[in-house]
N, C-alpha and C. Protein backbone atom coordinates (compact mmCIF):
# COMPACT_ATOMS: atom_id res chain seq x y z
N UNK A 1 2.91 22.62 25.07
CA UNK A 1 3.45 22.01 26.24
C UNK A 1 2.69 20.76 26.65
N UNK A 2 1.76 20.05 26.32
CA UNK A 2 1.07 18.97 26.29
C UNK A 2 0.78 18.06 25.31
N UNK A 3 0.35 16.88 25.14
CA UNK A 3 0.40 16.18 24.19
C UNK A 3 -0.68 15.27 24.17
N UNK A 4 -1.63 14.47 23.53
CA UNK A 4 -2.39 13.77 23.04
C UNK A 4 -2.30 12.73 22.48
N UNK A 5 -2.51 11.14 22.97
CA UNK A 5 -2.67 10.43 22.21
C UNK A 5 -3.85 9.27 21.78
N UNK A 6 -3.92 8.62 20.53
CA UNK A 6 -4.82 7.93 20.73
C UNK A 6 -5.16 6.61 19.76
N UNK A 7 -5.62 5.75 19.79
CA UNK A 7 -5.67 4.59 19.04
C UNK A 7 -7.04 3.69 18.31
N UNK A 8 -6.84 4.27 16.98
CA UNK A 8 -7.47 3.71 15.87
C UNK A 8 -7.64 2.25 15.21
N UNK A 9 -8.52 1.87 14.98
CA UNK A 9 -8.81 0.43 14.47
C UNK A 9 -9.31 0.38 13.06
N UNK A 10 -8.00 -0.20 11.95
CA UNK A 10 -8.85 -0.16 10.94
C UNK A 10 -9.37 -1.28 10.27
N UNK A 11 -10.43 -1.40 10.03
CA UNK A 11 -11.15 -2.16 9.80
C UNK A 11 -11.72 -2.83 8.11
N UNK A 12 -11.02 -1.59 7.41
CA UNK A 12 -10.94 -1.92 6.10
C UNK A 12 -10.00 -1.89 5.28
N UNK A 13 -9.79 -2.70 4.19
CA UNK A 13 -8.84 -2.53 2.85
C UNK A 13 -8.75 -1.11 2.37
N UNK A 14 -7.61 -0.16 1.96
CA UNK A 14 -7.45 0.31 1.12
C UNK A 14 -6.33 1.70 1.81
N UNK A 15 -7.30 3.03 1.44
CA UNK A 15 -5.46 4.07 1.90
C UNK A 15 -7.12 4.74 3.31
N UNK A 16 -6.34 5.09 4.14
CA UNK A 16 -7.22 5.94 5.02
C UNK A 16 -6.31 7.23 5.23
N UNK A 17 -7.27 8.08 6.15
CA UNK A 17 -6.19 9.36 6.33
C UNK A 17 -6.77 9.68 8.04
N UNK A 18 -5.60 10.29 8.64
CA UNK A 18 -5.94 10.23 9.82
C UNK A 18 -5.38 11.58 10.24
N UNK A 19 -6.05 12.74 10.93
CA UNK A 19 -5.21 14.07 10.63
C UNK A 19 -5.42 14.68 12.51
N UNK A 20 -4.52 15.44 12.44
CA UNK A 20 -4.84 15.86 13.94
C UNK A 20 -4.85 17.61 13.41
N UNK A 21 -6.27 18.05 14.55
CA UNK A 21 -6.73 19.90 14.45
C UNK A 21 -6.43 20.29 15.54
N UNK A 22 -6.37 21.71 15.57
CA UNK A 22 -6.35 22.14 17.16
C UNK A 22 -7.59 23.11 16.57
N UNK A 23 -8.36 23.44 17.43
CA UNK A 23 -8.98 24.91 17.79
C UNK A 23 -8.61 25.94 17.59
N UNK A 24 -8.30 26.86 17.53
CA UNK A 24 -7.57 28.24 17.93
C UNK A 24 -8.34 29.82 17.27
N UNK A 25 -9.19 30.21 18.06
CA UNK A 25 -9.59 31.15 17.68
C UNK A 25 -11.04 31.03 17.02
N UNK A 26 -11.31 30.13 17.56
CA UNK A 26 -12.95 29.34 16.70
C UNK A 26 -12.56 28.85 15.05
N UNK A 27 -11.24 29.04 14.74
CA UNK A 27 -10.79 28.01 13.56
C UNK A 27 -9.89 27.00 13.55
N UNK A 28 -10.31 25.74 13.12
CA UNK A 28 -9.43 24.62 12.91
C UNK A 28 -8.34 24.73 12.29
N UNK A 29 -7.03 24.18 12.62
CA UNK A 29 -5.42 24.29 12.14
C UNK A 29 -5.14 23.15 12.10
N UNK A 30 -4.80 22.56 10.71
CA UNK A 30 -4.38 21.03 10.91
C UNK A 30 -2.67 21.45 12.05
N UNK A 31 -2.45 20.17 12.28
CA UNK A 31 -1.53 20.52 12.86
C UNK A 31 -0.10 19.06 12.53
N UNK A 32 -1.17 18.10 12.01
CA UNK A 32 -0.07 16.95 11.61
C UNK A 32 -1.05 15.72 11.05
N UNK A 33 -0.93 14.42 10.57
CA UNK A 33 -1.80 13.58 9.77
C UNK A 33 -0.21 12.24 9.55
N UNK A 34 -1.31 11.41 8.98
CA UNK A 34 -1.11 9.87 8.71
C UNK A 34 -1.64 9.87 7.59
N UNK A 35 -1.11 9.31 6.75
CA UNK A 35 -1.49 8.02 5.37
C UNK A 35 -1.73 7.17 5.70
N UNK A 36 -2.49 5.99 5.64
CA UNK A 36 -2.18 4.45 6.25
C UNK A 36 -2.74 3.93 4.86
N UNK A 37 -2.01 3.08 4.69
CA UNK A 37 -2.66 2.12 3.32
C UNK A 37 -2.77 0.64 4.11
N UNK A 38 -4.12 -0.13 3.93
CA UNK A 38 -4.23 -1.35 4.47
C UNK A 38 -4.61 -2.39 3.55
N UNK A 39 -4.10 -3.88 3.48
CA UNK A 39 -3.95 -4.81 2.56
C UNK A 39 -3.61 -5.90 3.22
N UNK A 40 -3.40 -6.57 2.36
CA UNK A 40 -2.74 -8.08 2.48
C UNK A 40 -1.35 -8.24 1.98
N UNK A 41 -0.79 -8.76 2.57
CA UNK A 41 0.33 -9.22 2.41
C UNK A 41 0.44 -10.02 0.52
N UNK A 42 1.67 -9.47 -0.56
CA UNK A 42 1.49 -10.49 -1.46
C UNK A 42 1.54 -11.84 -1.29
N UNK A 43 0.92 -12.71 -1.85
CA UNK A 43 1.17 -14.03 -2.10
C UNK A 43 2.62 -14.44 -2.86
N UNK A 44 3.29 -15.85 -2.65
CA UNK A 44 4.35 -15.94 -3.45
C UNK A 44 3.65 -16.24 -5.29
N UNK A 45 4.19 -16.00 -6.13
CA UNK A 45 4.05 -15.85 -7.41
C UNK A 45 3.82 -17.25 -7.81
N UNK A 46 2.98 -17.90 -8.47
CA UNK A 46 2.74 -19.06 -9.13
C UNK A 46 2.38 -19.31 -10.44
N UNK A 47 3.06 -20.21 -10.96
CA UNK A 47 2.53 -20.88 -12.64
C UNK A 47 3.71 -19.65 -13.32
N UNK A 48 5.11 -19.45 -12.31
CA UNK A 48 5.69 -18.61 -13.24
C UNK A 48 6.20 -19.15 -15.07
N UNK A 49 5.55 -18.23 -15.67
CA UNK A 49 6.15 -19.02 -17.05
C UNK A 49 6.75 -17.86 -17.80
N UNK A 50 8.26 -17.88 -18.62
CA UNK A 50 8.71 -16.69 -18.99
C UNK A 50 9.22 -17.28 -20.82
N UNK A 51 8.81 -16.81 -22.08
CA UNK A 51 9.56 -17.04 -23.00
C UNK A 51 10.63 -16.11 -23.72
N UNK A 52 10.95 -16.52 -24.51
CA UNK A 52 12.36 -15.56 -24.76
C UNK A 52 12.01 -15.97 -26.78
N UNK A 53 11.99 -15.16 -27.53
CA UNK A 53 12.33 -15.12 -29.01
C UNK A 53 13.43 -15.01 -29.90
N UNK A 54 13.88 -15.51 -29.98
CA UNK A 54 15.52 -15.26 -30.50
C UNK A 54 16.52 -15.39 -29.73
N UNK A 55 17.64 -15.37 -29.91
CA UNK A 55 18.82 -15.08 -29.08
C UNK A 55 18.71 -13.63 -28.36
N UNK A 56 18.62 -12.57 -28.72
CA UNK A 56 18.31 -11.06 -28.68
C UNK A 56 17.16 -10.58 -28.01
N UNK A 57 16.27 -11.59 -28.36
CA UNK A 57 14.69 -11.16 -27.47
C UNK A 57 14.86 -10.80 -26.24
N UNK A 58 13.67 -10.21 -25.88
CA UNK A 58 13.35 -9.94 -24.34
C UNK A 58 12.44 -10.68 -23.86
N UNK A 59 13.25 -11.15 -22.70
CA UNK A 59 11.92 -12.31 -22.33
C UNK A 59 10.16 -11.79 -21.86
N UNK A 60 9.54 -12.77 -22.00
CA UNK A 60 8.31 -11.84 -21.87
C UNK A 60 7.69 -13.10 -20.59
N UNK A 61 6.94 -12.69 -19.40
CA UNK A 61 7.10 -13.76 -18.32
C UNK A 61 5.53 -12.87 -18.03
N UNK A 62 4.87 -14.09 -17.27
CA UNK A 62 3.54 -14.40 -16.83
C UNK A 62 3.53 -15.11 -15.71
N UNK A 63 2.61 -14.86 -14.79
CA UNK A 63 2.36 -15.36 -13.09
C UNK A 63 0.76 -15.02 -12.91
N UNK A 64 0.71 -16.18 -11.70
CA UNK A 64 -0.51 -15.68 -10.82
C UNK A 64 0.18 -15.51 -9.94
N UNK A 65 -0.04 -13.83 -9.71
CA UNK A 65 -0.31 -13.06 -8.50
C UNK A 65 -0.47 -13.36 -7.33
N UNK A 66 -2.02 -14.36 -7.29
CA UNK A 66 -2.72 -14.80 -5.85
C UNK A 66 -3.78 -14.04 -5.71
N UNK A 67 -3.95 -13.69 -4.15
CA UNK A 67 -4.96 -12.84 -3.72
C UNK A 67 -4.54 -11.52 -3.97
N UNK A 68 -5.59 -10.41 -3.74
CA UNK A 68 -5.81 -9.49 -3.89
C UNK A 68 -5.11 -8.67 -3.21
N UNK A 69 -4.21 -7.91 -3.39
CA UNK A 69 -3.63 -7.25 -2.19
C UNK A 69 -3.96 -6.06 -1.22
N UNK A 70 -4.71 -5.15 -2.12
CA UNK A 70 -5.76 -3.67 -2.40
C UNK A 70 -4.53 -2.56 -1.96
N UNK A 71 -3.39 -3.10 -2.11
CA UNK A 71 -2.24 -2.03 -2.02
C UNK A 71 -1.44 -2.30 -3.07
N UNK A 72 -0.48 -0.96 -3.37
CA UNK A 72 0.03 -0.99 -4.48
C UNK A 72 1.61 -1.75 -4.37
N UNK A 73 1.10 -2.93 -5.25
CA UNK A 73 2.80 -4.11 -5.36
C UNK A 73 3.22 -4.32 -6.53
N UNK A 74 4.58 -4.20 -6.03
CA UNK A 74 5.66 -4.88 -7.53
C UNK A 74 6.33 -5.59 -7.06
N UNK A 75 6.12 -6.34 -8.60
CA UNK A 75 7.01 -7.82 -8.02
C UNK A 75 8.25 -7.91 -9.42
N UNK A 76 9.41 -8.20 -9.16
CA UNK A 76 10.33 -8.26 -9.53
C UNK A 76 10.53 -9.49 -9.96
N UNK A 77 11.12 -9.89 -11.18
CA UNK A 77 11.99 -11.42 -11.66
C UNK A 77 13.17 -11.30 -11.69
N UNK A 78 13.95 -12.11 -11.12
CA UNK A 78 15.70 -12.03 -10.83
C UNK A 78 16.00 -13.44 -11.39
């Protein structure tokens, strides 16, 4: 019948975990939790270069990335 809240600052790159316990009985009960993954935004893709072998080939394509993101990205060619 009551509720709790509260606010975290994260301060570093990568995945954190954030979990909420209750008490009950002199033992801890999780009772609910967070994932948070923290990063940078990707950069747009540069020096795209893509070749192709034959008529039939599959093209085979190369980029810089940019910065570092420290989260997990895919980047797509359309």
């Amino acid at each position: 019948g009551s509720s709790v809240s509260t606010e975290f600052l994260v301060h570093t790159y990568g995945k954190h975990m954030f979990t909420c316990k209750i008490v009950c009985e002199y033992k801890k009960k999780l009772i609910c939790g967070i994932d948070i993954e923290s990063g940078n935004p990707p950069d747009e893709p540069r020096n795209v270069s893509c070749i192709q072998h034959g008529t039939d080939g599959h093209p085979i394509c190369t980029w810089d990335k940019g910065r570092l993101t420290y989260i997990n990205t895919t980047y797509v060619i359309q």
